[in-house]
N, C-alpha and C. Protein backbone atom coordinates (compact mmCIF):
# COMPACT_ATOMS: atom_id res chain seq x y z
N UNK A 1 37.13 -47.00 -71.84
CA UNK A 1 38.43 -47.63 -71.71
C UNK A 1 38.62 -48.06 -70.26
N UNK A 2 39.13 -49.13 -69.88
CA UNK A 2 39.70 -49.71 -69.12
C UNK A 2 40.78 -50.21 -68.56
N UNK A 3 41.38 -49.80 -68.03
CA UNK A 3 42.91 -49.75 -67.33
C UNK A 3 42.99 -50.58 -65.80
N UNK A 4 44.18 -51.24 -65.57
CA UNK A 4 44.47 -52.20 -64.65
C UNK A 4 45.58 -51.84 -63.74
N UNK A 5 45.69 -51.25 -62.93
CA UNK A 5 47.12 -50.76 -62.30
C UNK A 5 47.95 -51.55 -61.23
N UNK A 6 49.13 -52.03 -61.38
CA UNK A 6 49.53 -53.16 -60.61
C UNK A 6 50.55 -52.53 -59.53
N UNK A 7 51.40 -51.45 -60.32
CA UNK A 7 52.73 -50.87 -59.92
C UNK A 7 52.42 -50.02 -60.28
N UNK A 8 53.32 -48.79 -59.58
CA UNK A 8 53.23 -47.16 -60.03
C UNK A 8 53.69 -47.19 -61.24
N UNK A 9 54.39 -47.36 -61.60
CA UNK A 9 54.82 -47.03 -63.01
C UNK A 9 53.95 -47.50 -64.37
N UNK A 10 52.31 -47.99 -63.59
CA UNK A 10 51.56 -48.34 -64.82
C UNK A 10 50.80 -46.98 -64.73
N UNK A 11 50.75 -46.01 -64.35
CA UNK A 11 50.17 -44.61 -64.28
C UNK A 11 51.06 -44.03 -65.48
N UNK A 12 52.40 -44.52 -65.76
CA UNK A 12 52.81 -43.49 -66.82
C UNK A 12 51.77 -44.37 -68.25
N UNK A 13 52.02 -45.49 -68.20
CA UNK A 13 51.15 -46.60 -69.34
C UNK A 13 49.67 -45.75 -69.64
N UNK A 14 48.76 -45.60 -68.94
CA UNK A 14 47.59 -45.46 -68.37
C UNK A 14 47.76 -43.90 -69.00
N UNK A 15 48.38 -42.89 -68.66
CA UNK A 15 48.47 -41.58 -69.07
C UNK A 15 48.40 -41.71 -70.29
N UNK A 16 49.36 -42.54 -71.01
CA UNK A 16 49.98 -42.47 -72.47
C UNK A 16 48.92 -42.92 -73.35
N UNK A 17 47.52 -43.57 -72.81
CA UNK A 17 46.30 -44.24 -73.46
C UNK A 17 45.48 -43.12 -73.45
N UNK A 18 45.56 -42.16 -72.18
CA UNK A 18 44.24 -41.62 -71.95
C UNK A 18 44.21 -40.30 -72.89
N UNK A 19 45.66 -39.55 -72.60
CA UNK A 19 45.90 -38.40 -73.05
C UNK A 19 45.42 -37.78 -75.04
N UNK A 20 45.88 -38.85 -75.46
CA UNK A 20 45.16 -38.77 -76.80
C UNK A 20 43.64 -38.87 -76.89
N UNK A 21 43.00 -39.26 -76.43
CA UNK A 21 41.91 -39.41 -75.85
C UNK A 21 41.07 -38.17 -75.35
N UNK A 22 41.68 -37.43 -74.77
CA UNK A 22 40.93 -36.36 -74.20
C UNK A 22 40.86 -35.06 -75.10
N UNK A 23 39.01 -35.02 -75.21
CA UNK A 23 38.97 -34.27 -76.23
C UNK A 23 37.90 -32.92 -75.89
N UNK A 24 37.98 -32.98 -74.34
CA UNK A 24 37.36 -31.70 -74.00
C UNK A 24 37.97 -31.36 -72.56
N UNK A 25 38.14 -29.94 -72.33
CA UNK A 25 38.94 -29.76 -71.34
C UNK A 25 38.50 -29.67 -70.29
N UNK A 26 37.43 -30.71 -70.06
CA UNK A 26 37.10 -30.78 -68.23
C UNK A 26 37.60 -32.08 -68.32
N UNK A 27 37.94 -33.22 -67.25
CA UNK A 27 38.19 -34.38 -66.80
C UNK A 27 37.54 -34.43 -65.26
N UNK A 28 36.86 -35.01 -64.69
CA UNK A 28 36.09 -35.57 -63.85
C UNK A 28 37.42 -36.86 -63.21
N UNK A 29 37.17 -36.84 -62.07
CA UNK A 29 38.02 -37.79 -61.31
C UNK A 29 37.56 -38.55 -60.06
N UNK A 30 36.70 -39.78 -59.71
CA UNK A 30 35.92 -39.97 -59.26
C UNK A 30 37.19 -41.56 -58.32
N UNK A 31 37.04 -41.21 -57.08
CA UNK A 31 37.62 -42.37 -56.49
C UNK A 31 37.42 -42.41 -55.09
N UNK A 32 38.00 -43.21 -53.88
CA UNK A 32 37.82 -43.05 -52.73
C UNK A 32 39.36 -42.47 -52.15
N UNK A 33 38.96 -41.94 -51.22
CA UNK A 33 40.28 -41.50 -50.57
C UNK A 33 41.51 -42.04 -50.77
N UNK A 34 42.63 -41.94 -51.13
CA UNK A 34 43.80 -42.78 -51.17
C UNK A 34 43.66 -43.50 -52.43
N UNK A 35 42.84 -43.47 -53.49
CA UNK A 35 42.55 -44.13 -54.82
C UNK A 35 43.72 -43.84 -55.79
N UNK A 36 44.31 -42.62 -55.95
CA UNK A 36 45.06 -42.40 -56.51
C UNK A 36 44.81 -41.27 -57.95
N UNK A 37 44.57 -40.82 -57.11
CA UNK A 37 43.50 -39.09 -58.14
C UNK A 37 44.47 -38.30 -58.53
N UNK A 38 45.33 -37.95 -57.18
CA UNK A 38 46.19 -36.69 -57.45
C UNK A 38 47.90 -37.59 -58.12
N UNK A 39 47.89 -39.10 -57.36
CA UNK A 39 48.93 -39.77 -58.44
C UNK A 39 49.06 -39.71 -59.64
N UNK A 40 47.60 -40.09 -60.17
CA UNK A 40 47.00 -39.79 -61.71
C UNK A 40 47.74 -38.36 -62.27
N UNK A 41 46.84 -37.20 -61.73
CA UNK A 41 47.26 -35.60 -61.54
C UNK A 41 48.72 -35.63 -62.01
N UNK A 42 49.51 -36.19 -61.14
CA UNK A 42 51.02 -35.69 -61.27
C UNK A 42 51.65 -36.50 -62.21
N UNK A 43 51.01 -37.30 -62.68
CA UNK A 43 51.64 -38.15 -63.95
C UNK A 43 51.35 -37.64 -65.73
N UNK A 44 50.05 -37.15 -65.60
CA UNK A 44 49.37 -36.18 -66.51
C UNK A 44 50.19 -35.25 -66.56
N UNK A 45 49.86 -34.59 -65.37
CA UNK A 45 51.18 -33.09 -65.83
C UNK A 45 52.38 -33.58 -66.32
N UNK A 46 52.68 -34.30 -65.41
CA UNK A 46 54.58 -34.19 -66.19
C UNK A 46 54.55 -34.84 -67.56
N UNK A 47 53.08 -35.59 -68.27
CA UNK A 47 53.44 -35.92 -69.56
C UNK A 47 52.70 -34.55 -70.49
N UNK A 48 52.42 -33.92 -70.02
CA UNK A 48 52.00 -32.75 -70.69
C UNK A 48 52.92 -31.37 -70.27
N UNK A 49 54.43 -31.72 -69.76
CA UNK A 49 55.23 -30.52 -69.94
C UNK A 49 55.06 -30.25 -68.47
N UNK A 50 54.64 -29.76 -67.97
CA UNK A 50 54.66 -29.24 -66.68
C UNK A 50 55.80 -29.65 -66.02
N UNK A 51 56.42 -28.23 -65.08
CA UNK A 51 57.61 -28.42 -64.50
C UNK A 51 57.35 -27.97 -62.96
N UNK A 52 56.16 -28.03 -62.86
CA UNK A 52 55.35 -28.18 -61.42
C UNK A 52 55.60 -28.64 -61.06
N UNK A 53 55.19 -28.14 -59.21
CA UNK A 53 55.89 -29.57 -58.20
C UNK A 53 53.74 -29.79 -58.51
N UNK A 54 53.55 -30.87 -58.26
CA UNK A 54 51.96 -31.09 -58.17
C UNK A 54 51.39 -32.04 -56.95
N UNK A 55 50.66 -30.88 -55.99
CA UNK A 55 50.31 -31.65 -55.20
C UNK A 55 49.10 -31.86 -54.54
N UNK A 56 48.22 -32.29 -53.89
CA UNK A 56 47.19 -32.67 -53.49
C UNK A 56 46.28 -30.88 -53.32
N UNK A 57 44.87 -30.27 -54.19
CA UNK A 57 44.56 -29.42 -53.77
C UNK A 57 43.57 -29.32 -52.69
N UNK A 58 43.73 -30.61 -51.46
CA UNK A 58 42.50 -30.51 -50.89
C UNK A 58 42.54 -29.44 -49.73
N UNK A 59 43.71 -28.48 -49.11
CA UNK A 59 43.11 -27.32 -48.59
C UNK A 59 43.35 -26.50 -49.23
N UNK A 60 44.07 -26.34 -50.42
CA UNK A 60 43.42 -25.21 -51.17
C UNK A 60 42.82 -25.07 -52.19
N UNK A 61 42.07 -26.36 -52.56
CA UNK A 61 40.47 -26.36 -53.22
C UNK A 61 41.15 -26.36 -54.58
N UNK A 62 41.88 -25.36 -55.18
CA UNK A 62 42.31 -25.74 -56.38
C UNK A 62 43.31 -25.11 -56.84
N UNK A 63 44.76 -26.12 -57.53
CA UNK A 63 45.86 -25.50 -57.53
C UNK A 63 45.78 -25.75 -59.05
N UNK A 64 47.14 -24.21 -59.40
CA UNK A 64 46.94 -24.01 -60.97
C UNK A 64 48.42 -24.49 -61.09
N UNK A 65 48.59 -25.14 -62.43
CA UNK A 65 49.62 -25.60 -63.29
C UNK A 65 49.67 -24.85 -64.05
N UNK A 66 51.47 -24.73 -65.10
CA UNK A 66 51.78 -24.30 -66.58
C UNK A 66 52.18 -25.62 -67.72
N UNK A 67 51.45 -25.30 -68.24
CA UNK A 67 52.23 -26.91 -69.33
C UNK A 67 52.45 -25.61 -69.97
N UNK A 68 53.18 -26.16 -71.51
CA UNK A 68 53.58 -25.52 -72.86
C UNK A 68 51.85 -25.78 -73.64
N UNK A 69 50.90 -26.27 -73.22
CA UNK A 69 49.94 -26.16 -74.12
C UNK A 69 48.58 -25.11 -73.36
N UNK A 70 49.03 -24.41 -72.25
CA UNK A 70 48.26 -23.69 -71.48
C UNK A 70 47.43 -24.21 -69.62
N UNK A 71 46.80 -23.23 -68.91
CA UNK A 71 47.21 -23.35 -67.57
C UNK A 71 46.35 -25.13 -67.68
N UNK A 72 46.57 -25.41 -66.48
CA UNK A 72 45.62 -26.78 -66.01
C UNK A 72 44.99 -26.57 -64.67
N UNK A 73 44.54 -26.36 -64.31
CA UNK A 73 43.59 -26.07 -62.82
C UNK A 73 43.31 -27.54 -62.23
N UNK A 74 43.63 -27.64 -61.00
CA UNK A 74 43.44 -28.94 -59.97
C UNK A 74 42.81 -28.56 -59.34
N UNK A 75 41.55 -29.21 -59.34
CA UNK A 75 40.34 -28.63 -58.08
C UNK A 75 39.93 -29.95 -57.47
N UNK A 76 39.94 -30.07 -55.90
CA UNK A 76 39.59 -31.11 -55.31
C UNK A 76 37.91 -30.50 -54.46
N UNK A 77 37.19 -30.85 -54.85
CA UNK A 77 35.85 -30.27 -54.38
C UNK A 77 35.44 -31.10 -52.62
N UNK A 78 35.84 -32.16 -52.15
CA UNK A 78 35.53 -32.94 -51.31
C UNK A 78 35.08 -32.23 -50.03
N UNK A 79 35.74 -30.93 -49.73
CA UNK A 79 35.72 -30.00 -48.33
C UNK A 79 34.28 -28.99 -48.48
N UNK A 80 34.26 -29.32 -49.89
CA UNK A 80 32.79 -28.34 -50.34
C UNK A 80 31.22 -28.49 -49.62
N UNK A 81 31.11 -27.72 -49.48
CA UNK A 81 29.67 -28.40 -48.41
C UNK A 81 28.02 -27.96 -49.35
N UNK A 82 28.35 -26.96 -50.12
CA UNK A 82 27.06 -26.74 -51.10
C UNK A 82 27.88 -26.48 -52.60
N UNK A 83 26.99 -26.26 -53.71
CA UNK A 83 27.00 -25.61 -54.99
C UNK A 83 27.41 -24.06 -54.73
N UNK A 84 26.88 -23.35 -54.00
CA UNK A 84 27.09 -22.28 -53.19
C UNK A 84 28.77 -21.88 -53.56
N UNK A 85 29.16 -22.81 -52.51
CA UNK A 85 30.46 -22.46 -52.32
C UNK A 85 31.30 -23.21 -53.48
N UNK A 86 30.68 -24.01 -54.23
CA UNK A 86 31.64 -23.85 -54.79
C UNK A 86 31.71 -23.18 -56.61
N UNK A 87 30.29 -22.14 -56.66
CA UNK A 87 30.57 -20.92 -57.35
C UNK A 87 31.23 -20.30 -56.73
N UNK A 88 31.57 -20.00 -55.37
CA UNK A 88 31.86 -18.63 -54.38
C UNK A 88 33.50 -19.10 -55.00
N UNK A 89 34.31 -20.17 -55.04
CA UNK A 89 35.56 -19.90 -55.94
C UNK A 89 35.58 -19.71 -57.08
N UNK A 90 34.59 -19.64 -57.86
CA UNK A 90 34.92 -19.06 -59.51
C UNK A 90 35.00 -19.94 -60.13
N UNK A 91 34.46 -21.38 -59.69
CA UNK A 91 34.82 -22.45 -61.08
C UNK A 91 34.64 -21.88 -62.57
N UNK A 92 33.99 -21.65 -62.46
CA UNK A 92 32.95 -21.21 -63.67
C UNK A 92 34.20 -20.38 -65.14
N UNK A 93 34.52 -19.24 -64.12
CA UNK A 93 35.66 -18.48 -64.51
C UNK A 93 37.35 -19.75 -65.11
N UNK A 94 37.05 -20.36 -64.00
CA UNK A 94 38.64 -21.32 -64.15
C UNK A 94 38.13 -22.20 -65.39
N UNK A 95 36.86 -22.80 -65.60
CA UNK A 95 36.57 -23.60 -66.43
C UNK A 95 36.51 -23.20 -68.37
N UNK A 96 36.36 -21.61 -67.99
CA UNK A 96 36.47 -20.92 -69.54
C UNK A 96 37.59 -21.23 -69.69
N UNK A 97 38.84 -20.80 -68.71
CA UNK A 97 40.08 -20.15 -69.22
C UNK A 97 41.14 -21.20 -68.91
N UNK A 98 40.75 -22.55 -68.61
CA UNK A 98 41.63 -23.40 -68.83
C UNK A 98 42.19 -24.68 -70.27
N UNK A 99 43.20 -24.64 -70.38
CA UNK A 99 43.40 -25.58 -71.26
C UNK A 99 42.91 -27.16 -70.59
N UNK A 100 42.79 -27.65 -69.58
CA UNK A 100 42.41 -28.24 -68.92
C UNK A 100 41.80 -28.39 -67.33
N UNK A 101 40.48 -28.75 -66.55
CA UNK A 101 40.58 -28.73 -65.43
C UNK A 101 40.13 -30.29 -65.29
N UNK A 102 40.98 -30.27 -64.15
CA UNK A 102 40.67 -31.98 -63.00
C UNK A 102 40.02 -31.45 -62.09
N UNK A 103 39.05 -32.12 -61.84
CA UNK A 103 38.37 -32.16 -60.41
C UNK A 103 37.84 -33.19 -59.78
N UNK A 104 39.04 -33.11 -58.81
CA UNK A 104 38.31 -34.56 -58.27
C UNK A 104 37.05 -34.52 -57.09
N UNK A 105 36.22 -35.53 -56.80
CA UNK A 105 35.08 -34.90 -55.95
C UNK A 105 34.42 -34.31 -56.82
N UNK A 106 33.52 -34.35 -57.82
CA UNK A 106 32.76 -33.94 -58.39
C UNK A 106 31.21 -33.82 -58.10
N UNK A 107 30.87 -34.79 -57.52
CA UNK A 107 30.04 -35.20 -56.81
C UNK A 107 28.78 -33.80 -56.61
N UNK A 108 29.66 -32.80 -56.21
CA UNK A 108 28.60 -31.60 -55.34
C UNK A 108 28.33 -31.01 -56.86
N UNK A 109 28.83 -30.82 -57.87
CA UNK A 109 29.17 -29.74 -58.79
C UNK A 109 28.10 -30.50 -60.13
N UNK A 110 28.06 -32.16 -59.62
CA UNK A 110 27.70 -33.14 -61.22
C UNK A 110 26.76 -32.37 -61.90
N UNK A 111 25.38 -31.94 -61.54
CA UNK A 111 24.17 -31.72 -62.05
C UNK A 111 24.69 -30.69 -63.03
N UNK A 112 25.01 -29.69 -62.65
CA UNK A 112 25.65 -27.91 -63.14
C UNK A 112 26.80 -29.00 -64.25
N UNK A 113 27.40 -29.70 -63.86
CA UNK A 113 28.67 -30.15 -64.58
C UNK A 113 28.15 -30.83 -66.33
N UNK A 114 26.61 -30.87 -65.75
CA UNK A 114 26.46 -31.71 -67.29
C UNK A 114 26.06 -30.44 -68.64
N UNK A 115 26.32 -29.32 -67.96
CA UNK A 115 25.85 -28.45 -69.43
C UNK A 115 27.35 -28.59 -70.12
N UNK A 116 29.04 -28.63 -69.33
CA UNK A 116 29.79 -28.81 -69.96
C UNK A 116 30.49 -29.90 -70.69
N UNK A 117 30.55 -29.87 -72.04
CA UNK A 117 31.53 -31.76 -71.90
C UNK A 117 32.34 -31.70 -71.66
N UNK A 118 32.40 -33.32 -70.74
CA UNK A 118 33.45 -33.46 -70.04
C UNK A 118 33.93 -35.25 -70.50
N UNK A 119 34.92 -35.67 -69.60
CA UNK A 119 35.54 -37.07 -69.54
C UNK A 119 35.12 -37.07 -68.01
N UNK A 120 34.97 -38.42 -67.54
CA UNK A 120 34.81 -39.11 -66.59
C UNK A 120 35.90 -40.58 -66.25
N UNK A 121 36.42 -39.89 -65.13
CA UNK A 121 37.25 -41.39 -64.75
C UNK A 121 37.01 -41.48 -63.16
N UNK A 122 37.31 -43.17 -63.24
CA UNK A 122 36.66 -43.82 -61.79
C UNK A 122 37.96 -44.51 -61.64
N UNK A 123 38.53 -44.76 -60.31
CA UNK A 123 39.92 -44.89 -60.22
C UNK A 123 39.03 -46.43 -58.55
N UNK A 124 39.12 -47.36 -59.10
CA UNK A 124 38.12 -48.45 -58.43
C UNK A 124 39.72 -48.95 -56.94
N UNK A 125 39.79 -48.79 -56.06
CA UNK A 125 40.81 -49.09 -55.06
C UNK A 125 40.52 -51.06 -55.00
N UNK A 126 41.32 -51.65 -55.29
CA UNK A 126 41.34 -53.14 -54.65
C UNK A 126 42.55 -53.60 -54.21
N UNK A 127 42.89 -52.90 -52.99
CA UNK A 127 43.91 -53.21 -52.08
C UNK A 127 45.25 -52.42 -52.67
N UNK A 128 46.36 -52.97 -53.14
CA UNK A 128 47.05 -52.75 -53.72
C UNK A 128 47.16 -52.11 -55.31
N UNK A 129 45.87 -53.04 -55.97
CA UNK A 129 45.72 -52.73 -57.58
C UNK A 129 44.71 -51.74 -57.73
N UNK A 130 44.80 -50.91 -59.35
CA UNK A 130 43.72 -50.27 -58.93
C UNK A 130 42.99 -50.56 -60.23
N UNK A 131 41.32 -50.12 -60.55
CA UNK A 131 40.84 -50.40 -61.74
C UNK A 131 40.65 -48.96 -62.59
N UNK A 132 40.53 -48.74 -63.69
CA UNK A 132 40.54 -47.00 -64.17
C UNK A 132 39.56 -47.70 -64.96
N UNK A 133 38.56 -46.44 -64.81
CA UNK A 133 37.53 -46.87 -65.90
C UNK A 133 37.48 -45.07 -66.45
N UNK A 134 37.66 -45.32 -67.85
CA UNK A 134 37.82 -43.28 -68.43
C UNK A 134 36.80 -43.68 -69.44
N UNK A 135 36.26 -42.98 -69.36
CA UNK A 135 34.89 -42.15 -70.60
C UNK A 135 35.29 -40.69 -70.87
């Protein structure tokens, strides 16, 4: 699927396509800085219940949500410097026991990431607009 983002308010559009859609509880989040990962993040939650404030987990690696359908784990991997470290936080553990995890920065984790299924989205930056490509 392919998505076109012009204005913020096409992230609620874009949620409302993807969310039926997702049919295993990892999601992959692949963009450049300022792409709009954790925008994504906070639009997801609030259409899945969450009464979270939701915000960027990049110094603390990964913040947990409550929806009404169980926790959601936000993990931003980017500060990660091996595989190492980032068993040394327990993905592994967060990945059984979530109803959902995001992680954006996947990058260090991909290889290990393919024994689980997952969704993949690429959030493409062109200035102002953005492109979503979700598998």
């Amino acid at each position: 699927m392919t998505f076109n983002i012009d204005k913020l308010e096409d992230w609620e559009k874009v949620v409302a396509e993807i969310l039926p859609q997702l049919k295993h509880s990892i999601l992959t989040l692949k963009g450049n800085l300022g792409a709009g990962k954790t925008t994504f993040t906070q639009y997801l939650l609030l259409k899945l219940g969450s009464k979270d404030n939701v915000n960027s987990p990049t110094y603390s690696i990964v913040n947990e949500y409550d929806t009404p359908k169980g926790k959601v784990f936000h993990f931003d991997l980017y500060r990660l410097k091996n595989l190492d470290e980032v068993y040394d936080i327990g993905i592994e553990e967060y990945l059984e026991s979530a109803f959902l995890s995001i992680i954006e920065w996947p990058e260090i984790y991909a290889e290990d990431l393919e024994d689980f299924p997952h969704h993949e989205m690429t959030i493409e930056n062109h200035g102002l607009n953005r492109k979503i490509i979700f598998k």
